[in-house]
Structures are given as C-alpha cells and as structure tokens.
ModelCIF file with pLDDT and N, C-alpha, C, O atoms, coordinates in Angstrom:
data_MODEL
#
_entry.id   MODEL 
#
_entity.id                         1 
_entity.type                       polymer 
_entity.pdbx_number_of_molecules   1 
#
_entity_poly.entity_id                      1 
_entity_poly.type                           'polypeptide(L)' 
_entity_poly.nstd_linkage                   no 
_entity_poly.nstd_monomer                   no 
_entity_poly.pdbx_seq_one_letter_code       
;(UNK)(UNK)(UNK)(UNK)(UNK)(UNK)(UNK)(UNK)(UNK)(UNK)(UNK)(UNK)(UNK)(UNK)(UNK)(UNK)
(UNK)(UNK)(UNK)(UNK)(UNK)(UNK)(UNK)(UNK)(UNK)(UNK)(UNK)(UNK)(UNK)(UNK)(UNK)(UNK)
(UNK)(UNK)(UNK)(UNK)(UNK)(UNK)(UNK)(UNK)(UNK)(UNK)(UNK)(UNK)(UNK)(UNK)(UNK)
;
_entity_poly.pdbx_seq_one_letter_code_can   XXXXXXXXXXXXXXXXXXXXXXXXXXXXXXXXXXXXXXXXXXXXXXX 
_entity_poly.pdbx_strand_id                 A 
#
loop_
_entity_poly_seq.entity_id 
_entity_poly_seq.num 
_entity_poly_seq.mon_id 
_entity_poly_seq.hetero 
1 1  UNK n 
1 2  UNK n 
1 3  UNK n 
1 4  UNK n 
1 5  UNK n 
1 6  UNK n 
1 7  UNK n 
1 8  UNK n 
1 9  UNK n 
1 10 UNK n 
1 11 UNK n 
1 12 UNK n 
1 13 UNK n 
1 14 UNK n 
1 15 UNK n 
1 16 UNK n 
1 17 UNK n 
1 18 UNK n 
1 19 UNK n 
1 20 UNK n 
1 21 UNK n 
1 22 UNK n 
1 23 UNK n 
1 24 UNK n 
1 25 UNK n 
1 26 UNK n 
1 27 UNK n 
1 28 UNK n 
1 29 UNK n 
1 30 UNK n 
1 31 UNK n 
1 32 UNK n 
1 33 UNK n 
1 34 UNK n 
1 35 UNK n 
1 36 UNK n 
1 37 UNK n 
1 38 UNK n 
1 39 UNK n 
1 40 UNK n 
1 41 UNK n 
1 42 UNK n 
1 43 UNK n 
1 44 UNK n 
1 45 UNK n 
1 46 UNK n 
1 47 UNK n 
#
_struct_asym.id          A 
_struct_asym.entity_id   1 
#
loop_
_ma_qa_metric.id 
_ma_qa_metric.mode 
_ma_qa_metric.name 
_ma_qa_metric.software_group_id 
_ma_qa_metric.type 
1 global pLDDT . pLDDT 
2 local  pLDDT . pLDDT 
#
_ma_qa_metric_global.metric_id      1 
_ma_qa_metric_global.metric_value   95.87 
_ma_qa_metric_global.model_id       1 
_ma_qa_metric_global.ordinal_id     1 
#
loop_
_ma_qa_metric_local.label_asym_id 
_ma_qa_metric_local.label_comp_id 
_ma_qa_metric_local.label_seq_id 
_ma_qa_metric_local.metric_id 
_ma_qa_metric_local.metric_value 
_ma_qa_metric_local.model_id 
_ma_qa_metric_local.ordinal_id 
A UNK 1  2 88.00 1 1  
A UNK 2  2 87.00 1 2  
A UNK 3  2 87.00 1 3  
A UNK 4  2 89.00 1 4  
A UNK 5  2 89.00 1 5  
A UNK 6  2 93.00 1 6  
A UNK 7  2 97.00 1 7  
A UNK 8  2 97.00 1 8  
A UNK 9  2 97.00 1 9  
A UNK 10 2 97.00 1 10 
A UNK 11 2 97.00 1 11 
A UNK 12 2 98.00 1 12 
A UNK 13 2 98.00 1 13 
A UNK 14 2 97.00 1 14 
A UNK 15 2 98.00 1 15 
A UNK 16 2 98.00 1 16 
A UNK 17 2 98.00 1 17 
A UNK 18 2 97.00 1 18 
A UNK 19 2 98.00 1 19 
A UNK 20 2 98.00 1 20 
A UNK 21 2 98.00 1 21 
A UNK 22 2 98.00 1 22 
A UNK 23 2 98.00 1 23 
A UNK 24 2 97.00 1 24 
A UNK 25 2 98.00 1 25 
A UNK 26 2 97.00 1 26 
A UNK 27 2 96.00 1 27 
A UNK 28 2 97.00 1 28 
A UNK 29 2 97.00 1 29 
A UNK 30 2 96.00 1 30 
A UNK 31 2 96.00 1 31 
A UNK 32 2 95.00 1 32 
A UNK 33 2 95.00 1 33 
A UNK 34 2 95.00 1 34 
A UNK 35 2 96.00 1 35 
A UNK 36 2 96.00 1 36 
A UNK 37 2 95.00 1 37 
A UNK 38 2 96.00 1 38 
A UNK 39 2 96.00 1 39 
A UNK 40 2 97.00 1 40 
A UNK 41 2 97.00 1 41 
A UNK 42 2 97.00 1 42 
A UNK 43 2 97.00 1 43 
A UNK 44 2 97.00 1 44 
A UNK 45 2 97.00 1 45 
A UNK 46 2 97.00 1 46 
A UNK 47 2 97.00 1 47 
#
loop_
_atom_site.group_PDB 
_atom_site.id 
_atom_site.type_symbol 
_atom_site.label_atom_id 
_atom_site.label_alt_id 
_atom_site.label_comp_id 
_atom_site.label_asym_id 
_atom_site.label_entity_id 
_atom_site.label_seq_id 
_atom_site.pdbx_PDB_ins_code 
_atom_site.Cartn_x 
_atom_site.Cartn_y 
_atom_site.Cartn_z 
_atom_site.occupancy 
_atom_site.B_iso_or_equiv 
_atom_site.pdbx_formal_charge 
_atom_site.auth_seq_id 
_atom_site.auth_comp_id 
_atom_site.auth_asym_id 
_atom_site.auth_atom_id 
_atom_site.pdbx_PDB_model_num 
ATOM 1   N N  . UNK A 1 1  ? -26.045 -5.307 4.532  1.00 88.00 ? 1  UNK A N  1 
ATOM 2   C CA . UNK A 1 1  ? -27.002 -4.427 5.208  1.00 88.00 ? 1  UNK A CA 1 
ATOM 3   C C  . UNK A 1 1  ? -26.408 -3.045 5.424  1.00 88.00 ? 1  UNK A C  1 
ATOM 4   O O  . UNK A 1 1  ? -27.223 -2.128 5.314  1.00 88.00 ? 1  UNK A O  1 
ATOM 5   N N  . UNK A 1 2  ? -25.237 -2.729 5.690  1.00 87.00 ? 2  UNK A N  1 
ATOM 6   C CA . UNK A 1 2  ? -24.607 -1.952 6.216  1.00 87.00 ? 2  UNK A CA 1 
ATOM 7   C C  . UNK A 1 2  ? -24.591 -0.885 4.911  1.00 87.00 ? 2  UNK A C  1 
ATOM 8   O O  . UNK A 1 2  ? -25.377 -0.020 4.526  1.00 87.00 ? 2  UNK A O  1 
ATOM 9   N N  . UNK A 1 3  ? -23.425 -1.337 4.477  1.00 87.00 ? 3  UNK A N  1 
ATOM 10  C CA . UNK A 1 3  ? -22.865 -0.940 2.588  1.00 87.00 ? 3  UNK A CA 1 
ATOM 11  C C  . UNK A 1 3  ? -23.106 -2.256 1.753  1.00 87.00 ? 3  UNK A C  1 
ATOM 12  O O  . UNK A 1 3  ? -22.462 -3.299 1.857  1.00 87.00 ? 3  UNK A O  1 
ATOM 13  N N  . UNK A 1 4  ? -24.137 -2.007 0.926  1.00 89.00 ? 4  UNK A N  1 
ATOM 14  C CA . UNK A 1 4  ? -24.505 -2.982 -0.028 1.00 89.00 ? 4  UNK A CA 1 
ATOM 15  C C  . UNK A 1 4  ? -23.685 -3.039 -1.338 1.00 89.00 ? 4  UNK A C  1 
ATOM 16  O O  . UNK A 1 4  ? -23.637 -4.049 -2.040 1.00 89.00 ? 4  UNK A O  1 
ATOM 17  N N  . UNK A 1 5  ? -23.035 -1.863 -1.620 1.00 89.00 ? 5  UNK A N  1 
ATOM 18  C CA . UNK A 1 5  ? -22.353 -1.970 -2.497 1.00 89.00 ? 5  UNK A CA 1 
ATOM 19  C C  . UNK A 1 5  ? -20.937 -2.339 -2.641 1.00 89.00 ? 5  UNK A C  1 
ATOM 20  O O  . UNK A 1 5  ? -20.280 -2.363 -3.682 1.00 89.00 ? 5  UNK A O  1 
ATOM 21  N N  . UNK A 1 6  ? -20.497 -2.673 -1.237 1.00 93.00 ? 6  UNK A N  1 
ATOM 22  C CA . UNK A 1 6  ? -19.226 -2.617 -0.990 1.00 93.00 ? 6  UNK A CA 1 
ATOM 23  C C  . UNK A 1 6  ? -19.029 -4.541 -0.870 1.00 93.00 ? 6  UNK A C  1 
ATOM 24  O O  . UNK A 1 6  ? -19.784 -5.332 -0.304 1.00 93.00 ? 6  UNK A O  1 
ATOM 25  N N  . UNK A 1 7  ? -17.547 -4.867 -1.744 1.00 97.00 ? 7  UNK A N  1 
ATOM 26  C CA . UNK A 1 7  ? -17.852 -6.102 -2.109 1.00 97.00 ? 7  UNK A CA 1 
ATOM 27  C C  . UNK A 1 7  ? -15.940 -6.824 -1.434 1.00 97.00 ? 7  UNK A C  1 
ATOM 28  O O  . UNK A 1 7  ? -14.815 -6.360 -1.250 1.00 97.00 ? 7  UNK A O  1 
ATOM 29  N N  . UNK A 1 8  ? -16.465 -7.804 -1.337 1.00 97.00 ? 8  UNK A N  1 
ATOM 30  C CA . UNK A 1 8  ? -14.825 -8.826 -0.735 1.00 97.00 ? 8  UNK A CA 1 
ATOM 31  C C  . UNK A 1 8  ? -13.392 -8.656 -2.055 1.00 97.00 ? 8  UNK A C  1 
ATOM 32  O O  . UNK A 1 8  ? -12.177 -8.721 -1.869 1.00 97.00 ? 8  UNK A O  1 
ATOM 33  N N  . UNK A 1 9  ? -14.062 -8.459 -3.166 1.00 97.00 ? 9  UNK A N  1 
ATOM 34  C CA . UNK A 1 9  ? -13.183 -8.519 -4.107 1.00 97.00 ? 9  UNK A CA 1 
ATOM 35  C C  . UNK A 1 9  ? -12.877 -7.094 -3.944 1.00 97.00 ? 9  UNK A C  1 
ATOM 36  O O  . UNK A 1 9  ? -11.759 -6.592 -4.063 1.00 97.00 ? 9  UNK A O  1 
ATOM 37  N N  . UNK A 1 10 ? -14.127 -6.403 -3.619 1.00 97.00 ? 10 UNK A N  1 
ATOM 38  C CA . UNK A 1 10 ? -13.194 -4.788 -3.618 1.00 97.00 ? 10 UNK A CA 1 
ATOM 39  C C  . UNK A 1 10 ? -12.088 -4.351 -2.547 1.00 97.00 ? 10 UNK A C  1 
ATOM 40  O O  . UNK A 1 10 ? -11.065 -3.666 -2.534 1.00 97.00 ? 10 UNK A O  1 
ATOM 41  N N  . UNK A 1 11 ? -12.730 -4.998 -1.792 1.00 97.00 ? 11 UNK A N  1 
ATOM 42  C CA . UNK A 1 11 ? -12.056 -5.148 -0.113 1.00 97.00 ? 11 UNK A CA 1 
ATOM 43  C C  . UNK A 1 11 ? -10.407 -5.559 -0.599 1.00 97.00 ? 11 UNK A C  1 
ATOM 44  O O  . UNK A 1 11 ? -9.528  -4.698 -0.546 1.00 97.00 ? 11 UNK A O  1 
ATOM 45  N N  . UNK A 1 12 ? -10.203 -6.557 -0.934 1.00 98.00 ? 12 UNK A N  1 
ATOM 46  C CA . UNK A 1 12 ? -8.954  -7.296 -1.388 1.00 98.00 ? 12 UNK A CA 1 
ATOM 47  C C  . UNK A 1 12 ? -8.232  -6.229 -2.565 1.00 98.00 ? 12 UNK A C  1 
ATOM 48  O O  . UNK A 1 12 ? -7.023  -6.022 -2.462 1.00 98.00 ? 12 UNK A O  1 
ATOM 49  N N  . UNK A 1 13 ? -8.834  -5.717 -3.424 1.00 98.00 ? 13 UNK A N  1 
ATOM 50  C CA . UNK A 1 13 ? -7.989  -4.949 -4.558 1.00 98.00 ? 13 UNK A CA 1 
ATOM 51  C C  . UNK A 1 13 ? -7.931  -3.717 -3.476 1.00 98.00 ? 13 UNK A C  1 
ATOM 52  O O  . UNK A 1 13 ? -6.823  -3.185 -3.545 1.00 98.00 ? 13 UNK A O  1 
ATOM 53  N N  . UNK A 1 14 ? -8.679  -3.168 -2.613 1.00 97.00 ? 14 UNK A N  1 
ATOM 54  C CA . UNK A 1 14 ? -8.600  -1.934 -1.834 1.00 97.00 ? 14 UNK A CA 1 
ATOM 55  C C  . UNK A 1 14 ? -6.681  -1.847 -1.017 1.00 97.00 ? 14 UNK A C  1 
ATOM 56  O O  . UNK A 1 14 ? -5.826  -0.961 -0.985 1.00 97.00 ? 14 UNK A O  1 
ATOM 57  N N  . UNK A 1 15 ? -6.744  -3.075 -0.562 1.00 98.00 ? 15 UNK A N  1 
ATOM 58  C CA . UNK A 1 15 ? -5.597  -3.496 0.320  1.00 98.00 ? 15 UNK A CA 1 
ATOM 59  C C  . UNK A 1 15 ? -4.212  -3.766 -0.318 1.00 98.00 ? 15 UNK A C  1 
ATOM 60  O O  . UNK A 1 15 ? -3.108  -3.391 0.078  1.00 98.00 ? 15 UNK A O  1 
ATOM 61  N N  . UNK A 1 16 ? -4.556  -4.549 -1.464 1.00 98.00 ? 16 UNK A N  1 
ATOM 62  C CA . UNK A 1 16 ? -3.172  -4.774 -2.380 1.00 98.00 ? 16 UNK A CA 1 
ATOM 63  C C  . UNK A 1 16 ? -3.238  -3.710 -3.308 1.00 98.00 ? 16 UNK A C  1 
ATOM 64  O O  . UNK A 1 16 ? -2.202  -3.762 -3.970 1.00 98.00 ? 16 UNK A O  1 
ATOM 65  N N  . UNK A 1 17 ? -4.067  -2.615 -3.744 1.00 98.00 ? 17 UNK A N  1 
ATOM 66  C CA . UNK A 1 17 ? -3.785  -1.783 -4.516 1.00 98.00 ? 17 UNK A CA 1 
ATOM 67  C C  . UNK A 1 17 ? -2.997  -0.531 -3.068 1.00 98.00 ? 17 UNK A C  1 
ATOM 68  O O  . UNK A 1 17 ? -2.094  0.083  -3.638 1.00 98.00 ? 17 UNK A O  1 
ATOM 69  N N  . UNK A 1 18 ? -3.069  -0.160 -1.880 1.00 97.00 ? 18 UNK A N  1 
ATOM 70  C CA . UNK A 1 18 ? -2.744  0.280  -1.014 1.00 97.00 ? 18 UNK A CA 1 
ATOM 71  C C  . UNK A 1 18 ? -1.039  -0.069 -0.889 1.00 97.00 ? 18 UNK A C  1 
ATOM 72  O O  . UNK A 1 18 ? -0.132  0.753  -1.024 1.00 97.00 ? 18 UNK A O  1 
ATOM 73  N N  . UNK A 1 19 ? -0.927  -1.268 -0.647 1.00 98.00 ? 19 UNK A N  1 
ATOM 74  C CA . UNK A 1 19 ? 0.588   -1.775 -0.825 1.00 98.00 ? 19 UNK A CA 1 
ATOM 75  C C  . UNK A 1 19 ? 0.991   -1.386 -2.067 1.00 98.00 ? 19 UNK A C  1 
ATOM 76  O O  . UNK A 1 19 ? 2.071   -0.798 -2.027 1.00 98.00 ? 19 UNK A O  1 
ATOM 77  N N  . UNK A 1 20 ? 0.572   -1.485 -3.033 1.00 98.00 ? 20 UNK A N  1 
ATOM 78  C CA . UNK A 1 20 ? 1.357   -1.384 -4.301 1.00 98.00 ? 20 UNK A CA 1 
ATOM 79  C C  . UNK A 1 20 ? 1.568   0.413  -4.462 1.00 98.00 ? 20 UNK A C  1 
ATOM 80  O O  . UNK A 1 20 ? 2.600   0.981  -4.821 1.00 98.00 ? 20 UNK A O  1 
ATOM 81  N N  . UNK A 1 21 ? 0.635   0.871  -4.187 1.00 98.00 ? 21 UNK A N  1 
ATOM 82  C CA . UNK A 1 21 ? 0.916   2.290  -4.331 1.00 98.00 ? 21 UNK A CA 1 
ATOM 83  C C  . UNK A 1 21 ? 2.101   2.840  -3.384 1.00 98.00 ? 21 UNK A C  1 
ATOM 84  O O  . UNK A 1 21 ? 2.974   3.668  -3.645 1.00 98.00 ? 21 UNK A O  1 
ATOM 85  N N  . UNK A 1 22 ? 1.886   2.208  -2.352 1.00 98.00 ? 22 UNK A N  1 
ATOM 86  C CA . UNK A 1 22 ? 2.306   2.671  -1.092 1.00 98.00 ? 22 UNK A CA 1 
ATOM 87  C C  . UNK A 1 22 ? 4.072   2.640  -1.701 1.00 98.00 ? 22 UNK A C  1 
ATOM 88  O O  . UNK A 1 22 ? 4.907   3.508  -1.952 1.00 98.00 ? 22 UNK A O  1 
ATOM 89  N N  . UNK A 1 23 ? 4.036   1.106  -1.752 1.00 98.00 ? 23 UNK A N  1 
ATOM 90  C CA . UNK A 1 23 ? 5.722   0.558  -2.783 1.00 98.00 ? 23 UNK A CA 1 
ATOM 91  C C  . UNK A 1 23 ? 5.774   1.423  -3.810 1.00 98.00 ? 23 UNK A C  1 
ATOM 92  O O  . UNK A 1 23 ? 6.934   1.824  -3.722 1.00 98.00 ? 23 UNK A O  1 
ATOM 93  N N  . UNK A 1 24 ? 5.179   2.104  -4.935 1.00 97.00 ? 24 UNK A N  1 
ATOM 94  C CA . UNK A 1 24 ? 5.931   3.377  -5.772 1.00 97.00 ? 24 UNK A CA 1 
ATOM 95  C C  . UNK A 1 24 ? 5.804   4.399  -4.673 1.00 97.00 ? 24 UNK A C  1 
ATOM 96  O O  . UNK A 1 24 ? 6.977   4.689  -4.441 1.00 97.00 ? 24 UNK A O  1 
ATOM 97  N N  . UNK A 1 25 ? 5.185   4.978  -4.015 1.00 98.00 ? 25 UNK A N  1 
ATOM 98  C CA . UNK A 1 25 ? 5.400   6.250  -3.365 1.00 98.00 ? 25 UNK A CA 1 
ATOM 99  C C  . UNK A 1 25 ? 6.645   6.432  -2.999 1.00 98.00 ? 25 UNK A C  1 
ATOM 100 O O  . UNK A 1 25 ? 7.425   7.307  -3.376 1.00 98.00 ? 25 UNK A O  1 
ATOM 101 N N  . UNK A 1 26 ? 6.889   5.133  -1.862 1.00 97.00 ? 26 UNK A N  1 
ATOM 102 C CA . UNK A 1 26 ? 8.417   4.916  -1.019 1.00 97.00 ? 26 UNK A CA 1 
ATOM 103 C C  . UNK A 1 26 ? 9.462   5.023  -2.207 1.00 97.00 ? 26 UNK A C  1 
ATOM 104 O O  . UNK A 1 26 ? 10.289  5.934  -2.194 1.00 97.00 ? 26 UNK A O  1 
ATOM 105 N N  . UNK A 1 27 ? 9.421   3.954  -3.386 1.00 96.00 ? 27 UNK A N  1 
ATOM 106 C CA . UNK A 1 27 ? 10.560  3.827  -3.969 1.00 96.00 ? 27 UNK A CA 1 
ATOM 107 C C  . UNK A 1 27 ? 10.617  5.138  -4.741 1.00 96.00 ? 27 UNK A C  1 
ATOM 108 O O  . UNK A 1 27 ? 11.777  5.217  -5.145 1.00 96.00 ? 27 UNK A O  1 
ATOM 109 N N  . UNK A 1 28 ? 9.971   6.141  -5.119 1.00 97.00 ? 28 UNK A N  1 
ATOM 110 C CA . UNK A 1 28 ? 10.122  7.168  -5.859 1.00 97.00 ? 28 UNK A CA 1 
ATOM 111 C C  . UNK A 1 28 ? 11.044  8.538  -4.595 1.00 97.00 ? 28 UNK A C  1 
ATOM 112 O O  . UNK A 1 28 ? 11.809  9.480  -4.804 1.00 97.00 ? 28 UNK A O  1 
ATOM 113 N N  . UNK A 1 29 ? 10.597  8.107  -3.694 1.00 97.00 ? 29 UNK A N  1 
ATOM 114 C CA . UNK A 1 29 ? 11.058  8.906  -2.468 1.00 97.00 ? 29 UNK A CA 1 
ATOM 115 C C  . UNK A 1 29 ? 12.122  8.600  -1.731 1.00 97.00 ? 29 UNK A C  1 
ATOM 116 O O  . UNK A 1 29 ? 12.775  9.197  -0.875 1.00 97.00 ? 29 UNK A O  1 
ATOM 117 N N  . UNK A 1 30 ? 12.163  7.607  -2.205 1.00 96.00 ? 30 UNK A N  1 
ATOM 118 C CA . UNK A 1 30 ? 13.634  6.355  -0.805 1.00 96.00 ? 30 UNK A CA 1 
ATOM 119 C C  . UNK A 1 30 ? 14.787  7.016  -1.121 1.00 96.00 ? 30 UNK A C  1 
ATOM 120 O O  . UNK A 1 30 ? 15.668  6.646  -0.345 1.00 96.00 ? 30 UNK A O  1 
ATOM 121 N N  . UNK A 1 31 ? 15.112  7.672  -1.757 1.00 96.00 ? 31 UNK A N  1 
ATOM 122 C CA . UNK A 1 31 ? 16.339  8.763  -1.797 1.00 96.00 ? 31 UNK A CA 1 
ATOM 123 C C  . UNK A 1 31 ? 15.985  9.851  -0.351 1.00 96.00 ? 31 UNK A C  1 
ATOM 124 O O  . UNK A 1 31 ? 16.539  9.769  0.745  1.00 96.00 ? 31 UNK A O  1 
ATOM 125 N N  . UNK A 1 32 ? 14.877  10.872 -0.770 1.00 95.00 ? 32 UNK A N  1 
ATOM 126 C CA . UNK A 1 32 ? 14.751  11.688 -0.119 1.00 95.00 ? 32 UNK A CA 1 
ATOM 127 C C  . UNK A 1 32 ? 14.542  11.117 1.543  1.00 95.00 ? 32 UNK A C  1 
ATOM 128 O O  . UNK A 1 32 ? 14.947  11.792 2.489  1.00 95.00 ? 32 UNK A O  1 
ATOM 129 N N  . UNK A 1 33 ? 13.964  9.996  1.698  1.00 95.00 ? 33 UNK A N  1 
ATOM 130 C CA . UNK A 1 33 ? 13.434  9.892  3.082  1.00 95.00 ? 33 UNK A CA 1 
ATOM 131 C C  . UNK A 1 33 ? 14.565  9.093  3.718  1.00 95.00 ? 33 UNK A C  1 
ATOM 132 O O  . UNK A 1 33 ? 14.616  8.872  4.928  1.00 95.00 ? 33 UNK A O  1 
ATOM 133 N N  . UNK A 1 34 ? 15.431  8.690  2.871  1.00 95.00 ? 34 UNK A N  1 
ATOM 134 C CA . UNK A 1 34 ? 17.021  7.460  3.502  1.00 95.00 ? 34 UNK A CA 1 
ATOM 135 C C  . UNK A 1 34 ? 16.394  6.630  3.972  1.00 95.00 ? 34 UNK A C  1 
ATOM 136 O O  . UNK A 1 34 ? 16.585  6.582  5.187  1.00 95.00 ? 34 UNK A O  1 
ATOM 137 N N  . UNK A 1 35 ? 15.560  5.760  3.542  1.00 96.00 ? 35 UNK A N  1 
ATOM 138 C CA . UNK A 1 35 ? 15.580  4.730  3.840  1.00 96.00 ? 35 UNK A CA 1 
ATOM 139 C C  . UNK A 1 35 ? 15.644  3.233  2.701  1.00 96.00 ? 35 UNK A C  1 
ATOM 140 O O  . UNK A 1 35 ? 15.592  3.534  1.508  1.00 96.00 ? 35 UNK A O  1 
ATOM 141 N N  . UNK A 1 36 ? 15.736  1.888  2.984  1.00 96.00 ? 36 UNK A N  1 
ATOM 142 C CA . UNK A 1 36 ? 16.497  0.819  2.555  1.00 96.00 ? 36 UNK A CA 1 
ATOM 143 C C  . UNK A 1 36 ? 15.015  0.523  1.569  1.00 96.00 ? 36 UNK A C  1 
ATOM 144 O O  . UNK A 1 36 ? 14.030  1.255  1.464  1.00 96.00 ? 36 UNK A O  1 
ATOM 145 N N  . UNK A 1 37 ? 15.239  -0.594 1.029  1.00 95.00 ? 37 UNK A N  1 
ATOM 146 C CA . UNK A 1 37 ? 14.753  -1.311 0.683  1.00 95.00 ? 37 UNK A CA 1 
ATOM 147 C C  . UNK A 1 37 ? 13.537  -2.205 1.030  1.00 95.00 ? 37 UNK A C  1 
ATOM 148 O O  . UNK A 1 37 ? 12.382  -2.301 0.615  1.00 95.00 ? 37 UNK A O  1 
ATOM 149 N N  . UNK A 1 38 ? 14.333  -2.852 2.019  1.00 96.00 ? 38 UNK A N  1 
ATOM 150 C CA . UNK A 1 38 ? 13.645  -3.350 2.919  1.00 96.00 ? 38 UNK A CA 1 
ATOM 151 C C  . UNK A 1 38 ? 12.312  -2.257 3.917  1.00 96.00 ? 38 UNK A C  1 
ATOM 152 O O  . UNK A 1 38 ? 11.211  -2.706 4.235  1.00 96.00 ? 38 UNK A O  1 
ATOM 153 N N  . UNK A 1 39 ? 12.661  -1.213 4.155  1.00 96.00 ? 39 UNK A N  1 
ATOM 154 C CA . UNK A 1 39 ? 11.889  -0.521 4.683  1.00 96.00 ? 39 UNK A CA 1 
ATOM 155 C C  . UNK A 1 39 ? 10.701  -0.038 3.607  1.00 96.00 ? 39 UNK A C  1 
ATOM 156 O O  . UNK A 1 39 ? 9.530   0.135  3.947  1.00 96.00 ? 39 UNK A O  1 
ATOM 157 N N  . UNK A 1 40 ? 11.084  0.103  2.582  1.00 97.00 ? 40 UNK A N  1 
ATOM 158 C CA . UNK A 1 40 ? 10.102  0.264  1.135  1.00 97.00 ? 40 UNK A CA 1 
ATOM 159 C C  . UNK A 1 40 ? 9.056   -0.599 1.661  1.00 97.00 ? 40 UNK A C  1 
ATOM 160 O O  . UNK A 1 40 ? 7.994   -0.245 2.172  1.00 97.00 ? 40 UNK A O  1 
ATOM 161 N N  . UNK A 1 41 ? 9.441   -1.633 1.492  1.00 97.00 ? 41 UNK A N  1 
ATOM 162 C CA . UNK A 1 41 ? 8.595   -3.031 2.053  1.00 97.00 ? 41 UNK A CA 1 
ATOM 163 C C  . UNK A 1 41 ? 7.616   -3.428 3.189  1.00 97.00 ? 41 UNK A C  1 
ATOM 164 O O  . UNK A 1 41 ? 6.674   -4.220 3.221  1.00 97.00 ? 41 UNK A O  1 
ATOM 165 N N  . UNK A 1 42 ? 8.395   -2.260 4.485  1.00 97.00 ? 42 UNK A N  1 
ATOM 166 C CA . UNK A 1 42 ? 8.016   -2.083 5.595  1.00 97.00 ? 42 UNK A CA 1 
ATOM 167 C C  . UNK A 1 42 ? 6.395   -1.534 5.790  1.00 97.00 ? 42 UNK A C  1 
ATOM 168 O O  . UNK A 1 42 ? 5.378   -1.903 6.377  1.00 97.00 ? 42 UNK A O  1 
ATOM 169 N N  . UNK A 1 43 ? 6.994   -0.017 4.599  1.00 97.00 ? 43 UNK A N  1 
ATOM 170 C CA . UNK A 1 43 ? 5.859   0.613  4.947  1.00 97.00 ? 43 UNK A CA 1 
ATOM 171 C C  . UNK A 1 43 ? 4.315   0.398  3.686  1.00 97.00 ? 43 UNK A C  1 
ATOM 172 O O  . UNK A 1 43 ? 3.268   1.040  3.590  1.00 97.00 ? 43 UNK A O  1 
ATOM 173 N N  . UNK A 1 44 ? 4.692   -0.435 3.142  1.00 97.00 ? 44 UNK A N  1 
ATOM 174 C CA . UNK A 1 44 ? 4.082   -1.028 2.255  1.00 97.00 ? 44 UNK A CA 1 
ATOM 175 C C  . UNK A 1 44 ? 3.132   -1.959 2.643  1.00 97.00 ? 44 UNK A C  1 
ATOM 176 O O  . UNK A 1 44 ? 2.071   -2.141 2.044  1.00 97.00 ? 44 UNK A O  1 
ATOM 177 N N  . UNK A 1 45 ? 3.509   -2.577 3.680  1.00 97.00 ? 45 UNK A N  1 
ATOM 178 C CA . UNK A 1 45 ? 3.278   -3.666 4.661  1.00 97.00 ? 45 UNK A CA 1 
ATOM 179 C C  . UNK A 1 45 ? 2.388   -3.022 5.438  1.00 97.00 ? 45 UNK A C  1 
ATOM 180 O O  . UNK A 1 45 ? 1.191   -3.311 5.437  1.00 97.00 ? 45 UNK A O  1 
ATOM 181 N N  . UNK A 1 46 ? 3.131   -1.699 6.477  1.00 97.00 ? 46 UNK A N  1 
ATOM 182 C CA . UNK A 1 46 ? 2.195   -0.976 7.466  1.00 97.00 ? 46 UNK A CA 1 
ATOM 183 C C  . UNK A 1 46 ? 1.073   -0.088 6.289  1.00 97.00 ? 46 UNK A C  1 
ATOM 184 O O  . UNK A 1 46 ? 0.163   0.381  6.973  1.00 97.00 ? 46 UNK A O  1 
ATOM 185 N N  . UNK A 1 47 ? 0.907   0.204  5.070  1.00 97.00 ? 47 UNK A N  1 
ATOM 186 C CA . UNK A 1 47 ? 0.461   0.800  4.683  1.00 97.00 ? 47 UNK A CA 1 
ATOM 187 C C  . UNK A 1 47 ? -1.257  -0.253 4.274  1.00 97.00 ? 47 UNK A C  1 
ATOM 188 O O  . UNK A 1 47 ? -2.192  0.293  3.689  1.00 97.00 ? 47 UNK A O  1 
#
C-alpha cells in the first residue's frame, strides 16, 4: 500500500549490497583511516 514497488528481495540485496560496499570502501581506505581489519568488519556491520 505504502510503496508498491518496493520488494523483500530488494530490501535484502539493499542491506547486503550496503555491507559489501561499505567492506571495499573501508578496505580501500584502512590505510588512510588506521584502522584493523576487524574494524573493516565493524563498520560494514554498522553500515
């Protein structure tokens, strides 16, 4: 009713395509910003 076009599968690729981007952004940057690995992960997570 709301958004008719807006769908659960998009919802789901919206969220894991978000993490995945989020994970190259960090790792292309994790020099410049000093942070680990694990934090890659972090904000991938919060992202």
């Amino acid at each position: 009713v709301l958004s008719p076009k807006k769908s659960i599968e998009g919802a789901v690729g919206g969220i894991v395509g978000t993490f995945l981007l989020t994970a190259l952004y960090s790792g292309v940057f994790r020099g410049q910003m000093g942070i680990t690995g694990a934090q890659v992960w972090s904000l991938s997570a919060i992202s």
